[in-house]
C-alpha atoms as a PDB file:
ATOM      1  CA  UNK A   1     106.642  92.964 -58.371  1.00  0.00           C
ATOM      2  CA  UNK A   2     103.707  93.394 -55.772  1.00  0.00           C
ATOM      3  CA  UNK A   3     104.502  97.275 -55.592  1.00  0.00           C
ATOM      4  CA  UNK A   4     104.928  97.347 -59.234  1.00  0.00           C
ATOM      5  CA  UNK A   5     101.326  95.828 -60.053  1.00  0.00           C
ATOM      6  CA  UNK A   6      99.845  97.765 -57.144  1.00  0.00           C
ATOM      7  CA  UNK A   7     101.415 101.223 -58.782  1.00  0.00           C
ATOM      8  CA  UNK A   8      99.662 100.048 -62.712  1.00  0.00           C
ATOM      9  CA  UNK A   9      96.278  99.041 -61.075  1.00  0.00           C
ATOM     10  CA  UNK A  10      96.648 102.804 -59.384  1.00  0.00           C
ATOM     11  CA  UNK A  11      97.343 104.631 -62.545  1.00  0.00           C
ATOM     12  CA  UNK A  12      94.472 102.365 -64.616  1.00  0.00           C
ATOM     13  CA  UNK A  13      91.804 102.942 -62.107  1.00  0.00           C
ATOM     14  CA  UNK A  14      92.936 107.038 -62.798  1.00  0.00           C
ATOM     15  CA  UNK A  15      92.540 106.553 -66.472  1.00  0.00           C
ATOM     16  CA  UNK A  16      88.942 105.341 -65.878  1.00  0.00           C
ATOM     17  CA  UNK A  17      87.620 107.823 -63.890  1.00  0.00           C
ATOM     18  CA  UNK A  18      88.957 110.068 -66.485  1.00  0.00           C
ATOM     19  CA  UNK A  19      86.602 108.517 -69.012  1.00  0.00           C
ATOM     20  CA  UNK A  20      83.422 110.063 -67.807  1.00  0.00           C
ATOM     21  CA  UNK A  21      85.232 114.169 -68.693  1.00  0.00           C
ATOM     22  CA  UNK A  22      85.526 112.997 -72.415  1.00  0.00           C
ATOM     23  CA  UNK A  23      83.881 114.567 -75.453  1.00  0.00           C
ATOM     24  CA  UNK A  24      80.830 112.591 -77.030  1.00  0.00           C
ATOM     25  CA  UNK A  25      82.354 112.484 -80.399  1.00  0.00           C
ATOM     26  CA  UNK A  26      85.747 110.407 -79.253  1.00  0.00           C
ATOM     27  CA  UNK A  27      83.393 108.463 -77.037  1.00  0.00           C
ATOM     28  CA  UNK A  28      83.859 104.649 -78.892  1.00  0.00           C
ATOM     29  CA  UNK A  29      87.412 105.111 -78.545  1.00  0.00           C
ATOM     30  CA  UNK A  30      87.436 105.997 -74.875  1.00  0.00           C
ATOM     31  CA  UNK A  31      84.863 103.150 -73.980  1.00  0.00           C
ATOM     32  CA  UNK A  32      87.129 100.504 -75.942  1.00  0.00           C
ATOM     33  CA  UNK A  33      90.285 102.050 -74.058  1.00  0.00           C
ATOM     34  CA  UNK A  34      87.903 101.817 -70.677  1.00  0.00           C
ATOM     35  CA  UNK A  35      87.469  98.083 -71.959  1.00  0.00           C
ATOM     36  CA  UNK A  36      90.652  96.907 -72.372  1.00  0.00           C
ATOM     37  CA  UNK A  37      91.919  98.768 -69.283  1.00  0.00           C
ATOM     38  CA  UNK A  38      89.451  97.428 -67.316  1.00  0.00           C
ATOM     39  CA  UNK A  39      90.128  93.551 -68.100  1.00  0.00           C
ATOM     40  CA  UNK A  40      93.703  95.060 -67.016  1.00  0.00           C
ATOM     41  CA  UNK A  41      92.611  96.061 -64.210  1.00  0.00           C
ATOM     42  CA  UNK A  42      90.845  92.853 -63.351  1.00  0.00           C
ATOM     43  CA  UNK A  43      94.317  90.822 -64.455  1.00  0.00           C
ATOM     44  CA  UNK A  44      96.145  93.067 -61.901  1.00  0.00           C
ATOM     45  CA  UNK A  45      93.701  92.330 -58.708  1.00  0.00           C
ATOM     46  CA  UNK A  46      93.781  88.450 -59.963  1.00  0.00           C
ATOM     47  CA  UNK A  47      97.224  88.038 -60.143  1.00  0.00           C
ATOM     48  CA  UNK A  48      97.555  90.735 -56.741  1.00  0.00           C
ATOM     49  CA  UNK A  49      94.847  87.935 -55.006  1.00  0.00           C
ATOM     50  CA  UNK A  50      96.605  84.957 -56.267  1.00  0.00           C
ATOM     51  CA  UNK A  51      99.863  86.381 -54.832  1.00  0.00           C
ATOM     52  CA  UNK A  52     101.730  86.771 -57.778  1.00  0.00           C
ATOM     53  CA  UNK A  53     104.570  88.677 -57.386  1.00  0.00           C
ATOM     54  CA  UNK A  54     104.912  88.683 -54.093  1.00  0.00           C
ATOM     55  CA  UNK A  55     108.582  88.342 -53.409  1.00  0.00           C
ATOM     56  CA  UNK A  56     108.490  86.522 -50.556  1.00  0.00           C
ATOM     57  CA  UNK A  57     106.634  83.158 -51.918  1.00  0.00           C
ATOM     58  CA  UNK A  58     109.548  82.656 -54.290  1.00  0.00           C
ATOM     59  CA  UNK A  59     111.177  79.126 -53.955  1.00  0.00           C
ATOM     60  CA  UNK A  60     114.905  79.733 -54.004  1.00  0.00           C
ATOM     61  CA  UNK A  61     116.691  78.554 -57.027  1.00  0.00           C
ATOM     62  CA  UNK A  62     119.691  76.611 -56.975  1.00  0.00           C
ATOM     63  CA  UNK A  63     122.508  78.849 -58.050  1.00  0.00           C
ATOM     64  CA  UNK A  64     121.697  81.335 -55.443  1.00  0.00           C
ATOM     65  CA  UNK A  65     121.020  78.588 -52.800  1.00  0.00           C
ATOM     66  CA  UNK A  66     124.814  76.914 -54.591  1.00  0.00           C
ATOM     67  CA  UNK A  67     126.303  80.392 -53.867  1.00  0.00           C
ATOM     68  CA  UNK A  68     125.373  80.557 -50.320  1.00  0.00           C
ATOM     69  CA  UNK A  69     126.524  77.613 -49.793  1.00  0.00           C
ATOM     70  CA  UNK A  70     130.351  78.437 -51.625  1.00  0.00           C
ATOM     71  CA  UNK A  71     130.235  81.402 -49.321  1.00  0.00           C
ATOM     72  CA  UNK A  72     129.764  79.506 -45.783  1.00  0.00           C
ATOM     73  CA  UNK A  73     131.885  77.219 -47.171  1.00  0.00           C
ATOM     74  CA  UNK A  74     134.750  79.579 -47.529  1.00  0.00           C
ATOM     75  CA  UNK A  75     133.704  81.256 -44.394  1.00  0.00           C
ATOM     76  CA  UNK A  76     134.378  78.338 -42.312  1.00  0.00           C
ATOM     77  CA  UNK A  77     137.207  76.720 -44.023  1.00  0.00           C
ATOM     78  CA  UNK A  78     138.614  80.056 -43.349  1.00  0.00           C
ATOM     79  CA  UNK A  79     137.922  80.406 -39.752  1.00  0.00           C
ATOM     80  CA  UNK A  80     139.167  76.547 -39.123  1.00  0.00           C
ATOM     81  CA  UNK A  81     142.419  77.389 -40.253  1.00  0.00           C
ATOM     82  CA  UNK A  82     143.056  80.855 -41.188  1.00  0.00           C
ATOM     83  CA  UNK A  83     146.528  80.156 -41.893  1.00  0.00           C
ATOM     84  CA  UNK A  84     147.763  79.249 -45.802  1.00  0.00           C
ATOM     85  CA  UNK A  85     148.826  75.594 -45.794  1.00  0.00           C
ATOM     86  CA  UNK A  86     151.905  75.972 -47.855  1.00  0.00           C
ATOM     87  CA  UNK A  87     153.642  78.781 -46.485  1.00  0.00           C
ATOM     88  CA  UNK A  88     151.650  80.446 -43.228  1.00  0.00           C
ATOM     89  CA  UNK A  89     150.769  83.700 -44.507  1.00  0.00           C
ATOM     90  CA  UNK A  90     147.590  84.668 -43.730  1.00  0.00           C
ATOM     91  CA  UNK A  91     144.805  82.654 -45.842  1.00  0.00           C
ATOM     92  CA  UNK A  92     142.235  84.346 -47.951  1.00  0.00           C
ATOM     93  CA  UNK A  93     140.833  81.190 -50.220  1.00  0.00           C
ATOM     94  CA  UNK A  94     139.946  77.723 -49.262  1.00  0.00           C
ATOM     95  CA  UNK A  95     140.843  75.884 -52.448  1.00  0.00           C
ATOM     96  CA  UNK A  96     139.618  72.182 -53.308  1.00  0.00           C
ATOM     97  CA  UNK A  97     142.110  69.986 -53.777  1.00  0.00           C
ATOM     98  CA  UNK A  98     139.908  67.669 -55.742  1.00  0.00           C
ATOM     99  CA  UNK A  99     138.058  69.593 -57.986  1.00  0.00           C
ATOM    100  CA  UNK A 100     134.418  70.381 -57.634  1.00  0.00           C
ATOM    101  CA  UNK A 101     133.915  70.029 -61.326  1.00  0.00           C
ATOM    102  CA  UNK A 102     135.455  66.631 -60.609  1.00  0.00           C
ATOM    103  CA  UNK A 103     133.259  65.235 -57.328  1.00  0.00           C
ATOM    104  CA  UNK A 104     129.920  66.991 -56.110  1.00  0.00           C
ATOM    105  CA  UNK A 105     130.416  64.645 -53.031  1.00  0.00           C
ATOM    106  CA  UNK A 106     133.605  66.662 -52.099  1.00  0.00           C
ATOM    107  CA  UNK A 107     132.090  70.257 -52.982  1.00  0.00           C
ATOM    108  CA  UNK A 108     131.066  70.926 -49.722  1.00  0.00           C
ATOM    109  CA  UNK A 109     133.408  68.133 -47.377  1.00  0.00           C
ATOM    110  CA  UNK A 110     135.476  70.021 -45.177  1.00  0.00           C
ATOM    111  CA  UNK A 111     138.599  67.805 -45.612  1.00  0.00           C
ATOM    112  CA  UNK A 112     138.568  68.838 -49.143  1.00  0.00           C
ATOM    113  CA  UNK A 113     139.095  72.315 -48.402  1.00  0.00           C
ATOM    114  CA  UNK A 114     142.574  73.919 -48.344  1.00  0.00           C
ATOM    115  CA  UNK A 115     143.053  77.464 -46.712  1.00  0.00           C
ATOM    116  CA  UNK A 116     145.296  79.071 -49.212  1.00  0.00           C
ATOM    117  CA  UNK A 117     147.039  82.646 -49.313  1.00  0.00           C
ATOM    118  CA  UNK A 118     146.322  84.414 -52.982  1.00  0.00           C
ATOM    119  CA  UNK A 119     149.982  83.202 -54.034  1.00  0.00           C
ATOM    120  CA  UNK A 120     149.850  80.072 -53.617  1.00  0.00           C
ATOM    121  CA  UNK A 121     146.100  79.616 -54.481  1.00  0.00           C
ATOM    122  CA  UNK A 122     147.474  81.547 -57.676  1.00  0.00           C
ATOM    123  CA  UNK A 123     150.504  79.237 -58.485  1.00  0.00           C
ATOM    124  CA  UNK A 124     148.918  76.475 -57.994  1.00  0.00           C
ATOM    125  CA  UNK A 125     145.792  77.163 -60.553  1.00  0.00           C
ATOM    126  CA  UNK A 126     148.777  78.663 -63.160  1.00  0.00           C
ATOM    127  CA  UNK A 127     151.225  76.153 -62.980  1.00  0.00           C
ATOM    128  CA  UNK A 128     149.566  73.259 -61.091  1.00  0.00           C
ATOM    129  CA  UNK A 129     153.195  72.475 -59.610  1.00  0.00           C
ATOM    130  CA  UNK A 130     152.970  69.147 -57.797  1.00  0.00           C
ATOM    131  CA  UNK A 131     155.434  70.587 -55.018  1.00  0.00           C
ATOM    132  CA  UNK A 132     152.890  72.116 -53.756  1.00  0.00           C
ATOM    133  CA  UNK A 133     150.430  69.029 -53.673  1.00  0.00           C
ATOM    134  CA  UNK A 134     153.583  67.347 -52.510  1.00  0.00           C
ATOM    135  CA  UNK A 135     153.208  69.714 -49.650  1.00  0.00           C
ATOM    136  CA  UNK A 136     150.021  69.183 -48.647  1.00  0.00           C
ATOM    137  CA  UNK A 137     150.030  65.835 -49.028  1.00  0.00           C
ATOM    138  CA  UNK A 138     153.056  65.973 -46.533  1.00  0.00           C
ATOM    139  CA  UNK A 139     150.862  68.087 -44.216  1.00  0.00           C
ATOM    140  CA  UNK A 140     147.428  66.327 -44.041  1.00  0.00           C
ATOM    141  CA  UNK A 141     148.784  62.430 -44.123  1.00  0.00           C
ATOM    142  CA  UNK A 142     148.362  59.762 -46.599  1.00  0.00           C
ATOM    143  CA  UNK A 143     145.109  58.494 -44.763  1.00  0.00           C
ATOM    144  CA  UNK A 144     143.858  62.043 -45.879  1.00  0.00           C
ATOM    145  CA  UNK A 145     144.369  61.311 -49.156  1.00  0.00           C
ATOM    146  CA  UNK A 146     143.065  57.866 -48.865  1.00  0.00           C
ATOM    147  CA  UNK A 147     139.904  59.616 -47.633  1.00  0.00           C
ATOM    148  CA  UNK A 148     139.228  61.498 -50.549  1.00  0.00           C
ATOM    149  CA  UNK A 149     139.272  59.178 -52.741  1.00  0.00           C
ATOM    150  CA  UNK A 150     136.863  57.343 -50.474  1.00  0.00           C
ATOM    151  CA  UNK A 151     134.481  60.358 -50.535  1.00  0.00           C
ATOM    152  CA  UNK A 152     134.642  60.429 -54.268  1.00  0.00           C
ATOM    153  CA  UNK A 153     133.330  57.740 -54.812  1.00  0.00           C
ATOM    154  CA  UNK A 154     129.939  58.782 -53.289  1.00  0.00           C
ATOM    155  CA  UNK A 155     127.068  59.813 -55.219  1.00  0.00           C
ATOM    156  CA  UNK A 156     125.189  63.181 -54.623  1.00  0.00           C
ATOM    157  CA  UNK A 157     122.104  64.207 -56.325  1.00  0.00           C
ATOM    158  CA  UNK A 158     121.919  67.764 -56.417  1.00  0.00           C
ATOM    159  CA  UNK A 159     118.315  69.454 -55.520  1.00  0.00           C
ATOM    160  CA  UNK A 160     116.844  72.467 -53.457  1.00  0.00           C
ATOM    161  CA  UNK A 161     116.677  69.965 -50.436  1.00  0.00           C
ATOM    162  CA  UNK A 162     120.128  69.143 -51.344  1.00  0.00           C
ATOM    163  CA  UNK A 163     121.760  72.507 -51.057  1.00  0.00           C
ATOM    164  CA  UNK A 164     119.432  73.852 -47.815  1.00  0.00           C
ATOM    165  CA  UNK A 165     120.964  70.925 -46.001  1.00  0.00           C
ATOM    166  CA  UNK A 166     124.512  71.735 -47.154  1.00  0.00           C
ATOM    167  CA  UNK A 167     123.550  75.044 -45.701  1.00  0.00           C
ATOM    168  CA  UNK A 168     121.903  74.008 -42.783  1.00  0.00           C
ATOM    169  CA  UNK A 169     124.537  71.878 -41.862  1.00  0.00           C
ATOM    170  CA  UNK A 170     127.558  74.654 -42.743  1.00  0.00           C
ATOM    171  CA  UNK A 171     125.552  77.194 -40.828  1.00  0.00           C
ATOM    172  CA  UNK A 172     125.852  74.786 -37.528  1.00  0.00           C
END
């Protein structure tokens, strides 16, 4: 944005200086046109002053600061246990076993996570087979489960602050 406005004050200051090379007759026109690109000009330096459009002063949003946070997420679920749960083929998804549509507590608690391989990940979205919950169950321990539920329960109220400490803390 800060190129962009720097690139139209450029081109209006051009079109004034051009001004002074123009025939009497069209003259009006030329000094309204000077006019209005002039109070452009002086909207471009304002907002250039005020540091409008300057990329770097934008506050992050929270989808893009939610999507960082999926990705470390998935990062270090991955690198905890980079073997699938179910059957020990590689992993290539961490998959929640409590939804995250379900608990925001859990979105983000690393107990939740389950290092998947695409197959099973895939099964168990498609048919939602409770052998394979049956499995992990089997795997993790009933005081796992217990656990969850636990961290349900908890409330989270999601913010900017919110997700840069989700970060923070998954970047540690």
């Amino acid at each position: 944005m800060f190129v962009v406005l720097s690139v139209k004050l450029k081109k209006l200051s051009q079109k004034n200086t051009a001004i002074n090379e123009v025939s009497p007759d069209i003259l009006p026109r030329a000094l309204k046109a000077t006019k209005t690109n002039e109070n452009r000009l002086f909207r471009i330096k304002c907002k250039l002053e005020a540091g409008i459009g300057n990329m770097a002063s934008k506050k992050p949003t929270i989808k893009k600061l939610r999507q960082q946070a999926d990705k470390l997420f998935q990062e270090n679920g991955l690198k905890n246990k980079p073997s699938c749960e179910v059957c020990d083929k590689p992993a290539k998804v961490v998959h929640h076993y409590t939804p995250k549509s379900v608990s925001s507590a859990l979105r983000y608690y690393a107990p939740n996570g389950i290092p998947l391989c695409n197959g099973c990940h895939m099964r168990l979205h498609r048919s939602g087979d409770p052998e394979y919950n049956n499995k992990i169950i089997a795997k993790r321990g009933k005081f796992w489960l217990v656990d969850l539920r636990g961290e349900r329960q908890k409330l989270v109220k999601i913010s900017v602050k919110y997700y840069q400490d989700v970060i923070k803390k998954l970047s540690t």
